[in-house]
Protein backbone atom coordinates (compact mmCIF):
# COMPACT_ATOMS: atom_id res chain seq x y z
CA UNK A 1 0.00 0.00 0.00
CA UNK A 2 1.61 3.40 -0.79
CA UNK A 3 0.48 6.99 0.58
CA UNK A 4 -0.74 9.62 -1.54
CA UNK A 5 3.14 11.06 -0.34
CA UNK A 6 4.60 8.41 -2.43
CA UNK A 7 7.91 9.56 -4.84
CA UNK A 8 9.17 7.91 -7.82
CA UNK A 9 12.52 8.57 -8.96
CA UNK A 10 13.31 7.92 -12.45
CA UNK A 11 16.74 7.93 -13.38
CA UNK A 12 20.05 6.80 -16.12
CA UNK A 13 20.24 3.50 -14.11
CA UNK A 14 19.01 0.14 -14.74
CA UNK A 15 16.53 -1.33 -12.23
CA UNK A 16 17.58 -5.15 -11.01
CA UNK A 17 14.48 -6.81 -13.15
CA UNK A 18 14.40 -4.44 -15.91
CA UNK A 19 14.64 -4.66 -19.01
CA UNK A 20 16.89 -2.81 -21.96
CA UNK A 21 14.04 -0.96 -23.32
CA UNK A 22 13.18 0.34 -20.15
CA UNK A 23 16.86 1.22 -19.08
CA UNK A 24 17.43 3.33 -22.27
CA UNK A 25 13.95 4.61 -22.25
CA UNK A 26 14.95 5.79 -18.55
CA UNK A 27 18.46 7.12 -20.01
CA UNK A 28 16.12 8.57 -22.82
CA UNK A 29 14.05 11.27 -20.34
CA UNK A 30 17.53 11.80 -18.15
CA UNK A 31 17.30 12.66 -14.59
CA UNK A 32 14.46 13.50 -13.52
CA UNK A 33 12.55 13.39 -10.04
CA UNK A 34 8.49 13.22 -10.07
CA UNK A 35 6.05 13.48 -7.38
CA UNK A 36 2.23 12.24 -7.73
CA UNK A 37 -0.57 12.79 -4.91
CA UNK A 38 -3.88 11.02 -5.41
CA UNK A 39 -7.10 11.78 -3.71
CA UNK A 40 -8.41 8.17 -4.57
CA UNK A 41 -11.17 9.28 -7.08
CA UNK A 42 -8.49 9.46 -10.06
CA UNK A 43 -7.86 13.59 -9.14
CA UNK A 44 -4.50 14.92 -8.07
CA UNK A 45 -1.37 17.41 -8.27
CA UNK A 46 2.13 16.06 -9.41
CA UNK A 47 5.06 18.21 -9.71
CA UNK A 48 8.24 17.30 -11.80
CA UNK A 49 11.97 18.37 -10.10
CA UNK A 50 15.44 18.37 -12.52
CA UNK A 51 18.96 17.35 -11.23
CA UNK A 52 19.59 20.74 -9.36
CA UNK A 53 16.21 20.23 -6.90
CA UNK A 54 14.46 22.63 -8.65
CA UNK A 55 11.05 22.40 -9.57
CA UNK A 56 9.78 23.06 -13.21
CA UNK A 57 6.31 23.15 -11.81
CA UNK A 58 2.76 21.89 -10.04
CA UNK A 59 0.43 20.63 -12.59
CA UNK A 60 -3.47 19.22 -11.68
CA UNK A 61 -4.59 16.15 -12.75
CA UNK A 62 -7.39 17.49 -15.29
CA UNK A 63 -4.18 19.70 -16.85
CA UNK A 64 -2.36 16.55 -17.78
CA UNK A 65 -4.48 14.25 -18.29
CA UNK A 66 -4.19 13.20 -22.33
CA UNK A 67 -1.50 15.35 -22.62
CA UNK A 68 1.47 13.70 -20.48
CA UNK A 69 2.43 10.88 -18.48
CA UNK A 70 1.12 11.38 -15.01
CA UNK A 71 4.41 9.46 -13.55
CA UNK A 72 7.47 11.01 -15.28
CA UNK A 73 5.28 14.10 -16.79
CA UNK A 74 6.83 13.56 -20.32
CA UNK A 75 4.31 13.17 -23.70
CA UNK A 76 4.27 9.61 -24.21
CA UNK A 77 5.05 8.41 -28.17
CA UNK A 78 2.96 6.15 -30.31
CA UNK A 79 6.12 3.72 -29.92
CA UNK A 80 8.74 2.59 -28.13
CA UNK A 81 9.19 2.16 -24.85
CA UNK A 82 7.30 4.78 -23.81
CA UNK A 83 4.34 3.65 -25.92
CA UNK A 84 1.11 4.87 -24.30
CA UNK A 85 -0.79 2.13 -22.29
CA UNK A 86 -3.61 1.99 -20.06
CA UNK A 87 -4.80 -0.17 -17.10
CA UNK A 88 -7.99 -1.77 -16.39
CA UNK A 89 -9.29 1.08 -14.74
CA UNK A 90 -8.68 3.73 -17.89
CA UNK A 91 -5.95 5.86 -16.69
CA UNK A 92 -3.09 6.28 -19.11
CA UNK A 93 0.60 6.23 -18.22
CA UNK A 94 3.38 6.14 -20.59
CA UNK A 95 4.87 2.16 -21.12
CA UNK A 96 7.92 2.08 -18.96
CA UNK A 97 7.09 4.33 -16.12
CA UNK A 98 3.95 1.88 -15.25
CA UNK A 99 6.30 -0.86 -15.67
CA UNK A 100 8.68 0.40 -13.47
CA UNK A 101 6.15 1.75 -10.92
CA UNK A 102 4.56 -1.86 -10.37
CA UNK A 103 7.87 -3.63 -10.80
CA UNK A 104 9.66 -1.30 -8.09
CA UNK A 105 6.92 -0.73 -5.27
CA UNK A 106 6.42 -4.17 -5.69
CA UNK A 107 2.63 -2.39 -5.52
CA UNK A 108 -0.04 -4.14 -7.85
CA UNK A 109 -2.34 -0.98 -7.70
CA UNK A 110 -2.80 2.24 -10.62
CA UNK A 111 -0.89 4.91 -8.59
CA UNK A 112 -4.15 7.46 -8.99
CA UNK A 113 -7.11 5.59 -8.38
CA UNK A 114 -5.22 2.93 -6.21
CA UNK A 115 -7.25 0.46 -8.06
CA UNK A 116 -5.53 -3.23 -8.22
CA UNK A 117 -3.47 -4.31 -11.63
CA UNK A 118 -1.38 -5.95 -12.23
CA UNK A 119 1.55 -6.24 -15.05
CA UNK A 120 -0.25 -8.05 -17.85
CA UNK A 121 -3.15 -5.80 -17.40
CA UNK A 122 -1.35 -3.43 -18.80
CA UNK A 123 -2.98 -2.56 -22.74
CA UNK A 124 -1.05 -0.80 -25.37
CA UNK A 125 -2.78 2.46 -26.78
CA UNK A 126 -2.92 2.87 -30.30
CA UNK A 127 -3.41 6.35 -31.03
CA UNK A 128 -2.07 9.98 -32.46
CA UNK A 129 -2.95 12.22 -29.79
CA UNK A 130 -5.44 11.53 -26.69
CA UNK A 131 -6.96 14.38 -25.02
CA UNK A 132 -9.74 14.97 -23.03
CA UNK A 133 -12.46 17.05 -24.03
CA UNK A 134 -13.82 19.15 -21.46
CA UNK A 135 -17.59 20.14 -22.25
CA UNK A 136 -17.73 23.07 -19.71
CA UNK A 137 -14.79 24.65 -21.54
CA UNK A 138 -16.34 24.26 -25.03
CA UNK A 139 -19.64 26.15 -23.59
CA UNK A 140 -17.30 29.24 -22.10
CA UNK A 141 -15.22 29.25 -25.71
CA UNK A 142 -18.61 29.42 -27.91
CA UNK A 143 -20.29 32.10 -25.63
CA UNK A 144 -16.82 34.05 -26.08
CA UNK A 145 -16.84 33.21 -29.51
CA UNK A 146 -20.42 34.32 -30.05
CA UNK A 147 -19.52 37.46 -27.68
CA UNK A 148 -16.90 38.37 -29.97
CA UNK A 149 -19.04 37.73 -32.72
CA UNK A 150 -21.87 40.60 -31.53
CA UNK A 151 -19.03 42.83 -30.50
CA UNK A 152 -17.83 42.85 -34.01
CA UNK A 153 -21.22 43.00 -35.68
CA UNK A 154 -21.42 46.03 -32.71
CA UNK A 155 -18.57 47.77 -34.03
CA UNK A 156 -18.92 47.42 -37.69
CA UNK A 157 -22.43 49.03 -37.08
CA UNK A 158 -20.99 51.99 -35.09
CA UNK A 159 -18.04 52.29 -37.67
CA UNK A 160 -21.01 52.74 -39.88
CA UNK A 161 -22.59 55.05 -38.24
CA UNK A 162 -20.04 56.85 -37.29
CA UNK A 163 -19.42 57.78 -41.03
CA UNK A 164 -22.82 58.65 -41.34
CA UNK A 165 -22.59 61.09 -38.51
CA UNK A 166 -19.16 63.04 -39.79
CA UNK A 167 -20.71 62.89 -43.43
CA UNK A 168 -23.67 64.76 -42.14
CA UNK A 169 -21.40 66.94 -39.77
CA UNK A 170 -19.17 68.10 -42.86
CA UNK A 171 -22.82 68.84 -44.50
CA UNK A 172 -23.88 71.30 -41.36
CA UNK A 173 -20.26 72.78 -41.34
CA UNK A 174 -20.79 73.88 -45.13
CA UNK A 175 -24.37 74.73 -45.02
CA UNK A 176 -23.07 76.84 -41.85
CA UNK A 177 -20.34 78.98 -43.87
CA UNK A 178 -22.34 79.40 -46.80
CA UNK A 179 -25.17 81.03 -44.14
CA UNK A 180 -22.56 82.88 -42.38
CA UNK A 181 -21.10 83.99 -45.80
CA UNK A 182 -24.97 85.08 -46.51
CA UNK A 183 -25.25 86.66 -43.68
CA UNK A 184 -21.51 89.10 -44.39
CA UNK A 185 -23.18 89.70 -47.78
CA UNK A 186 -26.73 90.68 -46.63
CA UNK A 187 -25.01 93.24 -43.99
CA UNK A 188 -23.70 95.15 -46.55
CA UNK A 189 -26.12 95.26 -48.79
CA UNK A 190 -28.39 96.72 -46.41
CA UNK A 191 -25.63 98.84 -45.16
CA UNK A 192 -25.13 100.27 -48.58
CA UNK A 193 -29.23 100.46 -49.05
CA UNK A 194 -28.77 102.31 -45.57
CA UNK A 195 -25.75 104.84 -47.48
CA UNK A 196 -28.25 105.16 -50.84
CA UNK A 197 -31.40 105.78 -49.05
CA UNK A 198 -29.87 108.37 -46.85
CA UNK A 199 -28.07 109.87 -49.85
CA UNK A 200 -31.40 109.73 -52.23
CA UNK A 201 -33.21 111.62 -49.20
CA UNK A 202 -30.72 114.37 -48.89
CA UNK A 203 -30.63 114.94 -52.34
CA UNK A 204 -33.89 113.89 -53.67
CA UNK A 205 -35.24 117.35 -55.48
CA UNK A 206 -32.07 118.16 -56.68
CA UNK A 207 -31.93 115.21 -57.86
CA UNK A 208 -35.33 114.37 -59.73
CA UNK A 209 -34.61 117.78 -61.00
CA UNK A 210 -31.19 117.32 -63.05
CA UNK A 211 -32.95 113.97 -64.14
CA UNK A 212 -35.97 115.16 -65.42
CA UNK A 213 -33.89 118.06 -67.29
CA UNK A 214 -32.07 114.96 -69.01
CA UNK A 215 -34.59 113.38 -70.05
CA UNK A 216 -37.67 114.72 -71.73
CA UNK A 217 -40.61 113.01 -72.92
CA UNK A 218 -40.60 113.79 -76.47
CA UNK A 219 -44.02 111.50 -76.98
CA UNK A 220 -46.41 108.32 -76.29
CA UNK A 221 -48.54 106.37 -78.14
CA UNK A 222 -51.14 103.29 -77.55
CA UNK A 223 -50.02 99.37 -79.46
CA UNK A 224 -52.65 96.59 -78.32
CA UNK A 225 -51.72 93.93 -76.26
CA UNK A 226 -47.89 94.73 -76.27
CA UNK A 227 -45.56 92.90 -73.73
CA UNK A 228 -42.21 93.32 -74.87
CA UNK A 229 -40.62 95.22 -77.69
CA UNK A 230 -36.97 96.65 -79.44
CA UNK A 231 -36.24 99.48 -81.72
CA UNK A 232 -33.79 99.68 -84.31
CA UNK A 233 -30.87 100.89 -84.21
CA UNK A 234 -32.12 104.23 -85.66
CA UNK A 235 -34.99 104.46 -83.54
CA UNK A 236 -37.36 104.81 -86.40
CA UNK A 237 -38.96 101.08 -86.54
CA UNK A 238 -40.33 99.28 -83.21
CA UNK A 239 -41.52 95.22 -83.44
CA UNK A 240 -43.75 94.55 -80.87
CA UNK A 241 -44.37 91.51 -79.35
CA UNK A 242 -47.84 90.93 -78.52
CA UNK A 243 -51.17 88.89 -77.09
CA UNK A 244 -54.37 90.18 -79.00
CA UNK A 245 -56.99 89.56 -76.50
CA UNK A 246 -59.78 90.40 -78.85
CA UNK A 247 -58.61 87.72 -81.11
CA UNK A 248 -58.81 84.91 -78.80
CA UNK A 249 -55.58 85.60 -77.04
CA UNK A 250 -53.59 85.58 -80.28
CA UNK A 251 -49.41 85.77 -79.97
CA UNK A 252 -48.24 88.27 -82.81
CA UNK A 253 -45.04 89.71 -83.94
CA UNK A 254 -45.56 93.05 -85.08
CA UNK A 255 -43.24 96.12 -86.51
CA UNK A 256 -44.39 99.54 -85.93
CA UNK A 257 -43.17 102.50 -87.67
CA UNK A 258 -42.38 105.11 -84.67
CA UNK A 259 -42.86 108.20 -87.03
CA UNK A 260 -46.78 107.25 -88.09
CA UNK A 261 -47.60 105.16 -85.72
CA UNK A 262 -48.24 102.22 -87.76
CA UNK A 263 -48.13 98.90 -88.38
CA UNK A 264 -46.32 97.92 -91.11
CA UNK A 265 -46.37 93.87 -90.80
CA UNK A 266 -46.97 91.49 -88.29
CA UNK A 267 -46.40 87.86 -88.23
CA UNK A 268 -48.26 84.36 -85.58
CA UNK A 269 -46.07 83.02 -82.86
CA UNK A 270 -46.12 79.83 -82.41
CA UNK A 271 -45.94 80.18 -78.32
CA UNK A 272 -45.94 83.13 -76.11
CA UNK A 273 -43.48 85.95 -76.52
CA UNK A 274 -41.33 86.83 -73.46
CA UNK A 275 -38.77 89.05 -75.59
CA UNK A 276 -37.76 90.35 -78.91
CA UNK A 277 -34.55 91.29 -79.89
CA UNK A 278 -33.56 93.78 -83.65
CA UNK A 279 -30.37 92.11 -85.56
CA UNK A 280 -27.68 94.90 -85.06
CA UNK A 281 -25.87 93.30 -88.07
CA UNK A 282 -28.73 93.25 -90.53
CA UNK A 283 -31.95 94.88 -90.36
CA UNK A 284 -34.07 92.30 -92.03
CA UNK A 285 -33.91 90.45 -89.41
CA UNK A 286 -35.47 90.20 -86.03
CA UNK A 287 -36.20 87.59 -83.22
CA UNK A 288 -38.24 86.55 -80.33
CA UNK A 289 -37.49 84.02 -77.54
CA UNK A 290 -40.46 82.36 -76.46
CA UNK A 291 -41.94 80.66 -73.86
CA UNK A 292 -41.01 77.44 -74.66
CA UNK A 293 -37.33 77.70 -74.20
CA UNK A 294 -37.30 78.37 -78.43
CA UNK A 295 -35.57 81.66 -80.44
CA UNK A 296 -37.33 81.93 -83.20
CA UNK A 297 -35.70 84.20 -86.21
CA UNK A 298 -38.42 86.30 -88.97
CA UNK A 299 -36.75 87.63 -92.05
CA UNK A 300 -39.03 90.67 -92.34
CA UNK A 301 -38.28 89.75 -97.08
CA UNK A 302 -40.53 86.66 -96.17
CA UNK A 303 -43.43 88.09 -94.37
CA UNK A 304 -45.60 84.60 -94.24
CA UNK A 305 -43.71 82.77 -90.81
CA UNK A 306 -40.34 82.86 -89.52
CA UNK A 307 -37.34 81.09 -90.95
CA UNK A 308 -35.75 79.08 -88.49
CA UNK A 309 -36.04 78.09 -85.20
CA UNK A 310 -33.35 78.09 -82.20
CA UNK A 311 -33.47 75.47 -79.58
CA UNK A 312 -32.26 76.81 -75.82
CA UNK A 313 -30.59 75.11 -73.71
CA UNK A 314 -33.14 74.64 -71.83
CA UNK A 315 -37.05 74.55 -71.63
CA UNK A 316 -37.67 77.35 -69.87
CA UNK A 317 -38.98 80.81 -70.66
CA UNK A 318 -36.54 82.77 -72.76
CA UNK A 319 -37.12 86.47 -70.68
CA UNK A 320 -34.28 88.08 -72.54
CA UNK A 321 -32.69 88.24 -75.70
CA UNK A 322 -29.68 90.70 -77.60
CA UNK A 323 -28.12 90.52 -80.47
CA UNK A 324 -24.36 90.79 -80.50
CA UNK A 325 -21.48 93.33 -82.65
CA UNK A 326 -21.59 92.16 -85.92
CA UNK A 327 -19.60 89.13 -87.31
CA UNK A 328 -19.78 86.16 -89.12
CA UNK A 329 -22.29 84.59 -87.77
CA UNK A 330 -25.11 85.96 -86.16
CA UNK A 331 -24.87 85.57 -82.05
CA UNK A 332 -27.46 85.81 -79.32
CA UNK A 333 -27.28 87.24 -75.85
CA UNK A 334 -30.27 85.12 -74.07
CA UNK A 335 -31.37 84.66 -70.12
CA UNK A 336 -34.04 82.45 -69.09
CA UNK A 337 -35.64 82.17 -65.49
CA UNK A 338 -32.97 79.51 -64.66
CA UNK A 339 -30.44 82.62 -64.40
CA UNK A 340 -28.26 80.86 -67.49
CA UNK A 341 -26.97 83.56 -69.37
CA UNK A 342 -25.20 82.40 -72.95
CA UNK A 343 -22.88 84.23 -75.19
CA UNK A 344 -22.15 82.91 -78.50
CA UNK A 345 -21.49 79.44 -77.13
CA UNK A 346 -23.28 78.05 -74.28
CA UNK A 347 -21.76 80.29 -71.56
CA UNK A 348 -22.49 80.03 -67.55
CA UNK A 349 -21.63 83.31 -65.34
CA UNK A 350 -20.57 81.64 -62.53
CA UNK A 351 -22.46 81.93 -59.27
CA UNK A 352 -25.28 83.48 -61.33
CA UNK A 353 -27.93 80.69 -60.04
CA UNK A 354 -27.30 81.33 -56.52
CA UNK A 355 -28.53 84.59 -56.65
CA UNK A 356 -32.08 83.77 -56.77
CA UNK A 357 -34.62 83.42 -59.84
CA UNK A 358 -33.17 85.77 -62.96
CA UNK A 359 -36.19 87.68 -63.71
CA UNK A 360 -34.45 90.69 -66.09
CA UNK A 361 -30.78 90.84 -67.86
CA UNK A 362 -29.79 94.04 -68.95
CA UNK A 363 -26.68 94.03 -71.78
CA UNK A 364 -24.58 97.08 -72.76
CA UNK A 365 -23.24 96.20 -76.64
CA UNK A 366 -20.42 98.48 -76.05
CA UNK A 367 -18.55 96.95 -72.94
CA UNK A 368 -20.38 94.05 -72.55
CA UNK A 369 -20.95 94.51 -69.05
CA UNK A 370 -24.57 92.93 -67.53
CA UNK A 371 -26.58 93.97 -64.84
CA UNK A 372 -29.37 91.04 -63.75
CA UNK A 373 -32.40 91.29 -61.83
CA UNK A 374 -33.75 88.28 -59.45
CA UNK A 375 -36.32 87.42 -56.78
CA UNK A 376 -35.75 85.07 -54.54
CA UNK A 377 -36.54 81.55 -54.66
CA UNK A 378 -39.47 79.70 -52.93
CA UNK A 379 -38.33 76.53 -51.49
CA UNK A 380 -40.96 73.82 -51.07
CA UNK A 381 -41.11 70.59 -48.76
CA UNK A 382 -39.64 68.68 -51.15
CA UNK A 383 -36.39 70.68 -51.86
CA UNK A 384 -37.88 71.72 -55.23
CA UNK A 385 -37.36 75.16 -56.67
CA UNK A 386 -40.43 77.42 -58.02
CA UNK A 387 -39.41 80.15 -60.60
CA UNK A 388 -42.46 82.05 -60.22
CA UNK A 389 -44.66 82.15 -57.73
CA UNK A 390 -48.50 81.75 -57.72
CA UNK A 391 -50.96 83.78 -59.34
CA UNK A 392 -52.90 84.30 -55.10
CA UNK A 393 -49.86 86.81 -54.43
CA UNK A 394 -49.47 88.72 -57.71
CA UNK A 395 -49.28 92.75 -57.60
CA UNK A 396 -47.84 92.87 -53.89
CA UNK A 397 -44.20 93.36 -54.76
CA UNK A 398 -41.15 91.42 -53.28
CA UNK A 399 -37.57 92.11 -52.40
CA UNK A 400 -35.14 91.35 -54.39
CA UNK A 401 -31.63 92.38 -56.13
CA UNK A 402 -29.83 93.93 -59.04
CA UNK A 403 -26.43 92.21 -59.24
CA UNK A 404 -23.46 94.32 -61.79
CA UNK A 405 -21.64 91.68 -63.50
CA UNK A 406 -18.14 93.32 -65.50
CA UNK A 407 -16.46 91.61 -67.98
CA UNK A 408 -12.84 90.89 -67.99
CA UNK A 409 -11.12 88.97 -70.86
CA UNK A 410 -13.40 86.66 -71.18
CA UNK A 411 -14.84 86.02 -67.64
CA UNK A 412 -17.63 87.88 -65.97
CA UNK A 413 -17.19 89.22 -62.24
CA UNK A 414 -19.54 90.66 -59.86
CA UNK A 415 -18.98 94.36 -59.35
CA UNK A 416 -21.96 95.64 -57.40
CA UNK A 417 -25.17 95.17 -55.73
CA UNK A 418 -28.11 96.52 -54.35
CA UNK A 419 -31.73 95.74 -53.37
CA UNK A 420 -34.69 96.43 -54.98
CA UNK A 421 -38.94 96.40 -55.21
CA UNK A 422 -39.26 93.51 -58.08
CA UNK A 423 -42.07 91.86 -59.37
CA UNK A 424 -43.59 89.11 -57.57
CA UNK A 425 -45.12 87.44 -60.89
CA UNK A 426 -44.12 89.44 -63.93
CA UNK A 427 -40.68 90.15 -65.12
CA UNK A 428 -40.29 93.46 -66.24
CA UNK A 429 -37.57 94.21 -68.53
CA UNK A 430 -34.38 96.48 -68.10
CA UNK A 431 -31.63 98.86 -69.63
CA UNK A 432 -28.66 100.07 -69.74
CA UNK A 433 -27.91 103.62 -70.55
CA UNK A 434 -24.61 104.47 -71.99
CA UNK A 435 -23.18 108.20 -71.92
CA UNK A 436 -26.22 110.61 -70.14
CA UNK A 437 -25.07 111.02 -66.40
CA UNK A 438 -21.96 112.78 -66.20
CA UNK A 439 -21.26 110.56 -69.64
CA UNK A 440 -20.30 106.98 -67.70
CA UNK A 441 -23.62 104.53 -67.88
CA UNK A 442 -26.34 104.20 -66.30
CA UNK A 443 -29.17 101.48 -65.43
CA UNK A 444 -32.53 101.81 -65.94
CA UNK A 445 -35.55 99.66 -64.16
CA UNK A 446 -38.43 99.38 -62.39
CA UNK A 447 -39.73 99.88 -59.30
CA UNK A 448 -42.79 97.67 -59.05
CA UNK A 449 -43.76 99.26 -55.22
CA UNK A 450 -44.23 102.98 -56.78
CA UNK A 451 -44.44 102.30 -60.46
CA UNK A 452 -41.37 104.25 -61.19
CA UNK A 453 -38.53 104.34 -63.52
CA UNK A 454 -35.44 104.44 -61.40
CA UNK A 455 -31.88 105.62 -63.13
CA UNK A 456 -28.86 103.94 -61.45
CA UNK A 457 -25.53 104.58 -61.43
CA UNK A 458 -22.81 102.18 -62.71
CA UNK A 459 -21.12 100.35 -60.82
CA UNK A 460 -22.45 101.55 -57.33
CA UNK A 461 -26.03 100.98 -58.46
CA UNK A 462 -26.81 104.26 -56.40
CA UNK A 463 -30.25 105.57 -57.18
CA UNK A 464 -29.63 109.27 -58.89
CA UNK A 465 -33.34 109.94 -60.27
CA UNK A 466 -36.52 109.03 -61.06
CA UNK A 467 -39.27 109.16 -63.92
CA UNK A 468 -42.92 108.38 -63.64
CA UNK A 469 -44.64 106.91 -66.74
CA UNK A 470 -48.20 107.10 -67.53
CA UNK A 471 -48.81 103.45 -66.04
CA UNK A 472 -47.89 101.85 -63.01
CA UNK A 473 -46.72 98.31 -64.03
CA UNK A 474 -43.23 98.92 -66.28
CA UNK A 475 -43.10 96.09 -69.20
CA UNK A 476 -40.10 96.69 -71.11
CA UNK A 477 -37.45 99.30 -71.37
CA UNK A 478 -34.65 99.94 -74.37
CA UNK A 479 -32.29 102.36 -74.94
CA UNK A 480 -30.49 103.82 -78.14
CA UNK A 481 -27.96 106.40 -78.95
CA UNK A 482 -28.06 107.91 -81.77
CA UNK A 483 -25.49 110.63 -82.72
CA UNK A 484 -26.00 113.69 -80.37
CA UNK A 485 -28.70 112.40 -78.17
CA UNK A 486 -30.12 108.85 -76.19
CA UNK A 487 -33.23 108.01 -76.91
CA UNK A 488 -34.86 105.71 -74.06
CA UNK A 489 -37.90 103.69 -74.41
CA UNK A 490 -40.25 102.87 -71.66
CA UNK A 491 -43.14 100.09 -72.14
CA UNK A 492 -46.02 100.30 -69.43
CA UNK A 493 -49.31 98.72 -70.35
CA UNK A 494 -50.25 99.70 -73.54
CA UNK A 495 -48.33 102.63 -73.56
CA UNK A 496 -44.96 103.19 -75.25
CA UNK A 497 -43.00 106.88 -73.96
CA UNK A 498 -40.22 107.98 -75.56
CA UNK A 499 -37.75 109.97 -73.74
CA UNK A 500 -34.59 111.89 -75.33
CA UNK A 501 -32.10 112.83 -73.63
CA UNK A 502 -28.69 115.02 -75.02
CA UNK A 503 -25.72 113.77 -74.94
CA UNK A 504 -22.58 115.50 -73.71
C-alpha cells in the first residue's frame, strides 16, 4: 500500500528486473525526479523536479491528463518504450514508467485511483494524440466566440454610423459657412441700401430735377396687347411683341413705324413671346425668344412665318434676348428664369444661379458689361425650386436684387449690388444707358412698389433719379444712342413713352 506522499525517482540506471528498453527509455528522459498525490477518485497534483532540486512546476490532474504521463510528466510516443498504455481502470501512463512503478513498489495498484493491476493488465494504446475534451470549456469558448461575434457585428455598425454622422457633420459645417457667408453679404447690402437711401433723401429734389432736365418726354402712343418690344438701331422702326386679347388671345409679332404710328407687318407666334430682340448686323432680321425655351428668327423679305427656329438650352422661358457686334455669324445674348446667361457658345456666369430666380438681364453692346435682376426663390417641402410664384400673391411686390456683372477677358465678375422692389409674378424688362449722367452709364428699371422708372448709377447701383410713366406696371425698357442724343424707351401697359435725352 503506498500513501498519496509516495515519490518515484526515475533515473540513467538500470533497475535489477528491468529490461533494456526500459533502461534506455529511462536514459532517454535523463534525470528526472516526479512526485504524484492522489485523492483516490483518479484527481491529483504532481510536480516534476530536474537534477539541481528545482522544480519546473505543479500541474493538476485534469491539466495533464491526455496530454502527459502522469508518472514522469513527459508526452508519451505512439512507440517505443514509452508507448502509451492503459490499465484496467482507464488511466493512461506512458509504457515504462507503469512498468517500473509496479515492478519497483512491488505495488499491484494504478498509482491514482489505487485500483488493483497488475503487469499483464497493462494494454497498449494505439493512437495519435489523446486528449480529453472538457464540455464546460467548449460552452465558455462558444459564448466568447459568439460574444466576440456581436461585438464585431457592434462595431462594424458603429463604424457605420459613425461615417454617417461626420458625413452629415461636414454637411452642417458647409451649409453653416455658406449662411454665415450670406449673412456678411446681406449686412452690406443693407448697409449700402442704408448709405443710398440716406443719400437719395438728402438729395432727392435736386436730384429728380437734373434727371428730369435729361430726359424729356418727347411722346407716347397706344399698341394693343404689347408685352415686350426693341427698336432699331435708328430708332425709327419698333416690333412689338404681342397677345391680342380680342382675337382669342392671339401671340403676334408686329413692326411699328415710330414716325406714323403704324403697323407695317406682323407675323403668328407659335408660343408666347417673353422678348424680342432687332439684328444689329442686318436689319431684315429680327427675333423673339419664347416661352417654350425656343428663339425663333423672322426675315421681315418673307413676311408669311419665320425662318428658323433656335433650340435653348433649356425649356424654360426665354425672358431676354440681344443681339451681338456684328460678325460672321449671327450671335445671341439670351437669359431664361434659370439665371443661365449664354454668349455665343453656351456660356455660364458663374455663381449666377445662386442669386435667386433671374427675372431681367440688362446688356450694354459696347462693354459688354450685364446687370441682372432676381427674386428670390421659394423653397418647397420637397427641396424643389419654383421660378415664379403663384398667381394668389401677384401685384404685392417682393424684395429682391440687381447684381453688376463686368467683364474681364473673357470672364464675368460681380462688381456691385443693391436691393430692390421687383415683381412678384411678372418680369419686367431692363436697360442700360450708356453716356447721359456725367457721360459713364447708367441702369434703368423698375420699381414695381411705386411704379417708377429708377436711373442707377454704374457700378455703385446708387439711385440718382426718377421718372414716372403714364402706367404703373413697367413692361419693357430699351435704350439707343443715336449721334447727339439717347433716346430711351419705356413700355407700361399699352403705352410706349419715348424719352430723349442730349448727350454730352
Amino acid at each position: 500500500m503506498t500513501s498519496s506522499e509516495e515519490v518515484v525517482i526515475i533515473d540513467g540506471g538500470v533497475p535489477e528486473n528491468g529490461d533494456d528498453a526500459t533502461a534506455e527509455g529511462g536514459r532517454e528522459r535523463g534525470s528526472k525526479k516526479g512526485r504524484f498525490s492522489s485523492d483516490g477518485t483518479g484527481g491529483g497534483t504532481a510536480s516534476l523536479k530536474g537534477e539541481d532540486g528545482g522544480e519546473f512546476g505543479e500541474f493538476s490532474g485534469g491539466e495533464v491528463d491526455g496530454l502527459y504521463c502522469p508518472i514522469c510528466f513527459e508526452a508519451w510516443s505512439s512507440g517505443g518504450d514509452h508507448h502509451m498504455c492503459c490499465l484496467p481502470c482507464g488511466h493512461i501512463y506512458g509504457l515504462s514508467c507503469i512498468r517500473k512503478w509496479l515492478a519497483r513498489r512491488g505495488s499491484s495498484k494504478c498509482p491514482q485511483c489505487k485500483k488493483n493491476c497488475r503487469m499483464k493488465d497493462i494494454r497498449l494504446l494505439y493512437a495519435s494524440r489523446i486528449v480529453a475534451i472538457d464540455g464546460e470549456l467548449q460552452k465558455t469558448v462558444q459564448s466568447l466566440e459568439a460574444k466576440c461575434a456581436s461585438l464585431e457585428k457592434q462595431g462594424a455598425e458603429w463604424s457605420s454610423k459613425e461615417l454617417k454622422w461626420k458625413k452629415k457633420e461636414s454637411d452642417l459645417h458647409k451649409q453653416v459657412q455658406y449662411l454665415e457667408a450670406r449673412i456678411r453679404v446681406l449686412k452690406v447690402l443693407l448697409e449700402n441700401e442704408e448709405r443710398r437711401a440716406s443719400a437719395s433723401r438728402s438729395s432727392a429734389s435736386g436730384s429728380d430735377a437734373r434727371c428730369s432736365n435729361k430726359f424729356t418726354l418727347q411722346k407716347d402712343f397706344l399698341i394693343e396687347g404689347a408685352r415686350f418690344f426693341d427698336v432699331d438701331s435708328s430708332s425709327e422702326s419698333y416690333i412689338f411683341a404681342r397677345r391680342l386679347l380680342r382675337m382669342g388671345g392671339m401671340h403676334v409679332l408686329t413692326k411699328v413705324s415710330a414716325e406714323s404710328n403704324n403697323i407695317v407687318l406682323t407675323y403668328n407666334l407659335p408660343a408666347a413671346a417673353w422678348s424680342c430682340a432687332w439684328d444689329v448686323s442686318d436689319s431684315h432680321y429680327v427675333y423673339t425668344g419664347l416661352q417654350n425655351g425656343t428663339v425663333s428668327q423672322f426675315d421681315m423679305r418673307h413676311t408669311a412665318r419665320h425662318v428658323e427656329s433656335l433650340n435653348g438650352l433649356t425649356s424654360n422661358p426665354v425672358h431676354s434676348l440681344y443681339s451681338l457686334s456684328p460678325s460672321s455669324s449671327r450671335s445671341f445674348f439670351t437669359g431664361n428664369v434659370q439665371a443661365r446667361n449664354v454668349l455665343t457658345a453656351p456660356y455660364v456666369i458663374p455663381e449666377s444661379d445662386k442669386q435667386g430666380v433671374c427675372i431681367s438681364l440688362a446688356y450694354c453692346k459696347t462693354s459688354s458689361d450685364i446687370v441682372a435682376s432676381y427674386r428670390p426663390k421659394i423653397e418647397t417641402p420637397d427641396g424643389l425650386t419654383i421660378s415664379q410664384p403663384t398667381l394668389t400673391a401677384a401685384g404685392q411686390g417682393t424684395q429682391g436684387s440687381h447684381i453688376y456683372y463686368g467683364k474681364f477677358l473673357s470672364e464675368y465678375k460681380k462688381l456691385g449690388a443693391t436691393c430692390a422692389n421687383v415683381s412678384d409674378i411678372r418680369l419686367p424688362k431692363s436697360a442700360i444707358i450708356d453716356g447721359v449722367h456725367n457721360n459713364n452709364r447708367a441702369f434703368a428699371s423698375g420699381d414695381d412698389s411705386t411704379g417708377e422708372l429708377v436711373l442707377h448709377e454704374l457700378p455703385s447701383l446708387m439711385a440718382f433719379g426718377r421718372l414716372k410713366p403714364r402706367n404703373n406696371h413697367i413692361r419693357d425698357v430699351k435704350y439707343v444712342r443715336c449721334s447727339d442724343s439717347g433716346v430711351m424707351s419705356c413700355l407700361s401697359e399699352d403705352t410706349l413713352q419715348l424719352y430723349t435725352a442730349k448727350l454730352l
